[in-house]
N, C-alpha and C. Protein backbone atom coordinates (compact mmCIF):
# COMPACT_ATOMS: atom_id res chain seq x y z
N UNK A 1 17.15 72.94 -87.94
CA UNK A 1 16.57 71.88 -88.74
C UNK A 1 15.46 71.21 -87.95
N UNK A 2 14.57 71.13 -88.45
CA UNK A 2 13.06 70.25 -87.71
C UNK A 2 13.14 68.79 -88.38
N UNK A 3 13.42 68.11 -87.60
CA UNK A 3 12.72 66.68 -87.80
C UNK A 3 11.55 66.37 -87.53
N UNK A 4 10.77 65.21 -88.94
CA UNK A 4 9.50 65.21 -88.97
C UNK A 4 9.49 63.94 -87.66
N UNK A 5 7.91 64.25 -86.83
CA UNK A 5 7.37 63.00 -86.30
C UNK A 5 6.79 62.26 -86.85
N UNK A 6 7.01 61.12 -87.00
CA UNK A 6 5.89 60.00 -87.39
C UNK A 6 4.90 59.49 -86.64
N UNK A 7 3.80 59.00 -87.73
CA UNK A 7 2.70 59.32 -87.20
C UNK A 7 3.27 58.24 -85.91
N UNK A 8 2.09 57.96 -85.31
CA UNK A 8 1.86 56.93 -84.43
C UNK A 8 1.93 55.17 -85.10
N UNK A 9 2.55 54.66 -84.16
CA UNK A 9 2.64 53.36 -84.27
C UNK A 9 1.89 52.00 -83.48
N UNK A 10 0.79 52.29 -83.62
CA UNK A 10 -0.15 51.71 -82.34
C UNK A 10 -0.06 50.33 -82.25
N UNK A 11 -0.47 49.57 -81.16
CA UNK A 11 -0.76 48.42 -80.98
C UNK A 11 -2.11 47.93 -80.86
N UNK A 12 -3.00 48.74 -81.35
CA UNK A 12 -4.01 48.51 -81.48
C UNK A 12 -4.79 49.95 -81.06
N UNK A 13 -5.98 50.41 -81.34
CA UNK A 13 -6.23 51.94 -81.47
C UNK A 13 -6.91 51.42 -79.80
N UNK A 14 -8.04 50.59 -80.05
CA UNK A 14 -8.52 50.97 -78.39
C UNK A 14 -9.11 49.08 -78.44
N UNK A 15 -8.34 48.38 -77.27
CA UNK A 15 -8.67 47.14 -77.30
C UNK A 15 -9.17 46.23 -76.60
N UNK A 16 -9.63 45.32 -75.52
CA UNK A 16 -10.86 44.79 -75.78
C UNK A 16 -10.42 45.15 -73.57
N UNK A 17 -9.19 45.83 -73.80
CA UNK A 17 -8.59 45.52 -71.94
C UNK A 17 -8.90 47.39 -72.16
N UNK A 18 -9.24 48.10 -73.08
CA UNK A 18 -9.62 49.71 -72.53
C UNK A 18 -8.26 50.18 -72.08
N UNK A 19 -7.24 50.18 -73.49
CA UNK A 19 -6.45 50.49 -73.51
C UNK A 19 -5.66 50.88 -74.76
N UNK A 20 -4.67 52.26 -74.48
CA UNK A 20 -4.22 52.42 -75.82
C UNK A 20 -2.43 52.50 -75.32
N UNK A 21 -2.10 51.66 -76.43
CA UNK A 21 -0.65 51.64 -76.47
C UNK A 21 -0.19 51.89 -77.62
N UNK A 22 1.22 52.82 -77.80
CA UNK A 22 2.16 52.86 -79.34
C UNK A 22 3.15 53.72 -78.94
N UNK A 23 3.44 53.92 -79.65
CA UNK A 23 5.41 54.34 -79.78
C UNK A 23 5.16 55.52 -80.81
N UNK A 24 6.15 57.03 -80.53
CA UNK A 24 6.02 57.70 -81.50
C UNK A 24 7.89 57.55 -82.07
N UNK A 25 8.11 57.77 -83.22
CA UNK A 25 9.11 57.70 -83.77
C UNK A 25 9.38 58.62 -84.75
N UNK A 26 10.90 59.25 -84.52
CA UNK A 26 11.63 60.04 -85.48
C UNK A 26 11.38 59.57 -87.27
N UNK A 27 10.89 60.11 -87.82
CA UNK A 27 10.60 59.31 -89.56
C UNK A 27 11.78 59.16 -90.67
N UNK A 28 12.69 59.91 -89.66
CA UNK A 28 14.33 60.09 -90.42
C UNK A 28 14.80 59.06 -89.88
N UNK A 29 15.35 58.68 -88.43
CA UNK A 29 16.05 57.87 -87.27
C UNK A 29 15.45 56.61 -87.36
N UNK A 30 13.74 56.75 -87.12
CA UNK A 30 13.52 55.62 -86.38
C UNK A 30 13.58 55.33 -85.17
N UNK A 31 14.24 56.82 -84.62
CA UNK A 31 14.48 56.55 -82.95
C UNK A 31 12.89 56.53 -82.11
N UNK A 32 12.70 56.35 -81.40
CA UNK A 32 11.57 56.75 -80.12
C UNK A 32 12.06 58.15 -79.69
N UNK A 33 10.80 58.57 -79.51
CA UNK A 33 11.08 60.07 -79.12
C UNK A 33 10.69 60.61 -77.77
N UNK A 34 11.16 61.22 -76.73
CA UNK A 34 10.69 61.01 -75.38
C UNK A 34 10.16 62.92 -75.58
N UNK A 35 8.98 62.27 -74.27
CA UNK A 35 9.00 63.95 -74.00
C UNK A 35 7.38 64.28 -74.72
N UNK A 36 6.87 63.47 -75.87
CA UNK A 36 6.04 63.74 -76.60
C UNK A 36 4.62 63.84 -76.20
N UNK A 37 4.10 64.72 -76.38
CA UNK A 37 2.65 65.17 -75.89
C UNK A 37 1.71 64.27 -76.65
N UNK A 38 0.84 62.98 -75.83
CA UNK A 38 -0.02 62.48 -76.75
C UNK A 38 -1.23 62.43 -76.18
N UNK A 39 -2.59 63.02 -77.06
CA UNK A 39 -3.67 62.88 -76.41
C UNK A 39 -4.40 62.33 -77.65
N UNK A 40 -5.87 61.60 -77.16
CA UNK A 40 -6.58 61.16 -77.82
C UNK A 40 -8.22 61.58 -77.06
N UNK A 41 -8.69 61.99 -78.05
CA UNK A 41 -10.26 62.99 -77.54
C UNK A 41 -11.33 62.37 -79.00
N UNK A 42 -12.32 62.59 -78.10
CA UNK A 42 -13.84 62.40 -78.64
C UNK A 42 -14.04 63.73 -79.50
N UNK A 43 -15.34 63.97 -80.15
CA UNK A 43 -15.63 65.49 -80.71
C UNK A 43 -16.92 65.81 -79.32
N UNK A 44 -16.99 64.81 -78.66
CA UNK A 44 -17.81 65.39 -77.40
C UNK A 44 -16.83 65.71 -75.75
N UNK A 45 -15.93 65.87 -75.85
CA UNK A 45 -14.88 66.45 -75.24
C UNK A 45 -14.39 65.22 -74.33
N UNK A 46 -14.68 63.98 -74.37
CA UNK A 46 -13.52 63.39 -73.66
C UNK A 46 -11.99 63.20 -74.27
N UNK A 47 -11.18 62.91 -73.02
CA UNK A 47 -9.79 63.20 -73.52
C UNK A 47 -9.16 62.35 -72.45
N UNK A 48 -7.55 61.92 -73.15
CA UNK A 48 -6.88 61.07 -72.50
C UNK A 48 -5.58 61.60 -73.02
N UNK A 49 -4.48 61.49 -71.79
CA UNK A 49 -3.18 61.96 -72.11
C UNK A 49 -1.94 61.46 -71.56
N UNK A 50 -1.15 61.21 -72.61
CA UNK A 50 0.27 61.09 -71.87
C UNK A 50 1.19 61.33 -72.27
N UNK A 51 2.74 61.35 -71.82
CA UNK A 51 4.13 61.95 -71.98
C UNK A 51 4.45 60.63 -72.70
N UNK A 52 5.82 60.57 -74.06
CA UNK A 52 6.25 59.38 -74.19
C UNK A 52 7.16 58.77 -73.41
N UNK A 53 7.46 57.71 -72.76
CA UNK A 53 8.96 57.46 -72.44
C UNK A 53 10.05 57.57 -73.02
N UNK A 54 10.89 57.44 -72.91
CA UNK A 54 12.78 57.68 -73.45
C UNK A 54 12.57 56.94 -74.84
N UNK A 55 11.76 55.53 -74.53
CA UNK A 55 11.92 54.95 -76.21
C UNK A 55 10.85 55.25 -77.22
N UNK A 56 9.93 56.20 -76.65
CA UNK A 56 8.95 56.95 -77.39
C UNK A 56 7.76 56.31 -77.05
N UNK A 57 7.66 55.42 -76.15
CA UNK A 57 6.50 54.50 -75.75
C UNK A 57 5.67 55.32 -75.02
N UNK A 58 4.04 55.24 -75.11
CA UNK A 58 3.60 55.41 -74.37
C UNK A 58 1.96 54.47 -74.21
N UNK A 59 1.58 54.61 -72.72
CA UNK A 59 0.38 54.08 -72.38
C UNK A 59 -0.81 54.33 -71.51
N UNK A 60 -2.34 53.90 -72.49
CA UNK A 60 -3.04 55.30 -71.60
C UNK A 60 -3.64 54.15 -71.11
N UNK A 61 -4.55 54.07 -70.13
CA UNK A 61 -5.28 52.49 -69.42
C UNK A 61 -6.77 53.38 -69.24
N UNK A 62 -7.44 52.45 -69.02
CA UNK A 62 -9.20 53.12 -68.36
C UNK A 62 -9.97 53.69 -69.66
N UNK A 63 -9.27 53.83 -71.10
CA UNK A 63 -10.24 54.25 -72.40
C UNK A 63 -11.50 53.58 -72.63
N UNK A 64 -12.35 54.56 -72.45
CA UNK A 64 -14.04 54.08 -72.73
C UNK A 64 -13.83 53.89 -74.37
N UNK A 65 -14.56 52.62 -74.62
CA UNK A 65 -14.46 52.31 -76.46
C UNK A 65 -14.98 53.70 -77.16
N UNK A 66 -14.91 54.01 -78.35
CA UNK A 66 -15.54 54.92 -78.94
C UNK A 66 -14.34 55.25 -79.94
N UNK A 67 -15.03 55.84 -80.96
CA UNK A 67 -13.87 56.70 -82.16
C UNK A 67 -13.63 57.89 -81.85
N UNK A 68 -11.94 57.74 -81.58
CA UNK A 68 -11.51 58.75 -81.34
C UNK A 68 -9.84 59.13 -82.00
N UNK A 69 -10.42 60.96 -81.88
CA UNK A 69 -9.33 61.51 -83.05
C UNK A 69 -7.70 61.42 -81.97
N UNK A 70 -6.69 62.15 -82.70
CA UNK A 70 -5.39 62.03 -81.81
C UNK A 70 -4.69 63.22 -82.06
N UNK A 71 -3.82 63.25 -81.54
CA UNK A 71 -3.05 64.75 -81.52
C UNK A 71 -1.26 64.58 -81.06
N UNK A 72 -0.34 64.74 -81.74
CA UNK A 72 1.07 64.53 -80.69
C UNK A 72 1.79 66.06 -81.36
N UNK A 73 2.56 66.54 -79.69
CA UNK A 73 2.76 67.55 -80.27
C UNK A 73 4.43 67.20 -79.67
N UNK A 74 5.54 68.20 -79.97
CA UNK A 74 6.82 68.14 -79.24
C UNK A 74 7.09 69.64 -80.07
N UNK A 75 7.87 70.48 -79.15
CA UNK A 75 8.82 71.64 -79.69
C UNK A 75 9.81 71.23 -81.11
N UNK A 76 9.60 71.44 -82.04
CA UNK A 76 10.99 71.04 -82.30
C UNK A 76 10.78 69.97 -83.64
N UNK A 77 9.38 69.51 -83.79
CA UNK A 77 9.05 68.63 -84.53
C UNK A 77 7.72 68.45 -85.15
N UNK A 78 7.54 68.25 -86.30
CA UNK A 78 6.05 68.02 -87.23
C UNK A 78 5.75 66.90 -87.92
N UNK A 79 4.47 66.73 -87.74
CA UNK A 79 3.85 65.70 -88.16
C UNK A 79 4.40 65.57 -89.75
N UNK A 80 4.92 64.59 -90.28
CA UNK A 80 5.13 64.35 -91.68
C UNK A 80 4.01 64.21 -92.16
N UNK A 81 3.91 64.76 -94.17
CA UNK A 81 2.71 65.41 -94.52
C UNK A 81 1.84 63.82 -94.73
N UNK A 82 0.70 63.94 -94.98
CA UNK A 82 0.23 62.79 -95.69
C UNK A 82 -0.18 61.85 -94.55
């Protein structure tokens, strides 16, 4: 059985300290999900990455402002549709 990931839960996408923080979460549970691959990239190839913690938290520091797309991946789990 695959449980879906939910999307991201941010605390703001990129904020005024050049930083991104949020939590990924089970969309069934509600739990935090550890382990989770999260990156966030430009379409001109910058990129930023991190693992979630145990409660699904994670935090990237040093983000240059700009719009940027996201990506979370884990074995085992998919983005819910929509």
């Amino acid at each position: 059985m695959r449980l879906a990931l939910a999307a991201l839960s941010l605390a703001g996408v990129v904020s005024a300290q050049s930083t991104i923080d949020g939590r990924v979460i089970n969309s069934v549970t509600h739990a935090g999900i550890q382990g989770v691959s999260v990156e966030f990239y430009t379409l001109k190839g910058t990129q930023y990455r991190d693992v979630t913690a145990s409660d699904g938290s994670f935090h990237i520091a040093g983000v240059q402002q700009g719009a940027y797309r996201y990506s979370v991946e884990k074995e085992g789990f998919e983005l819910p549709p929509g």
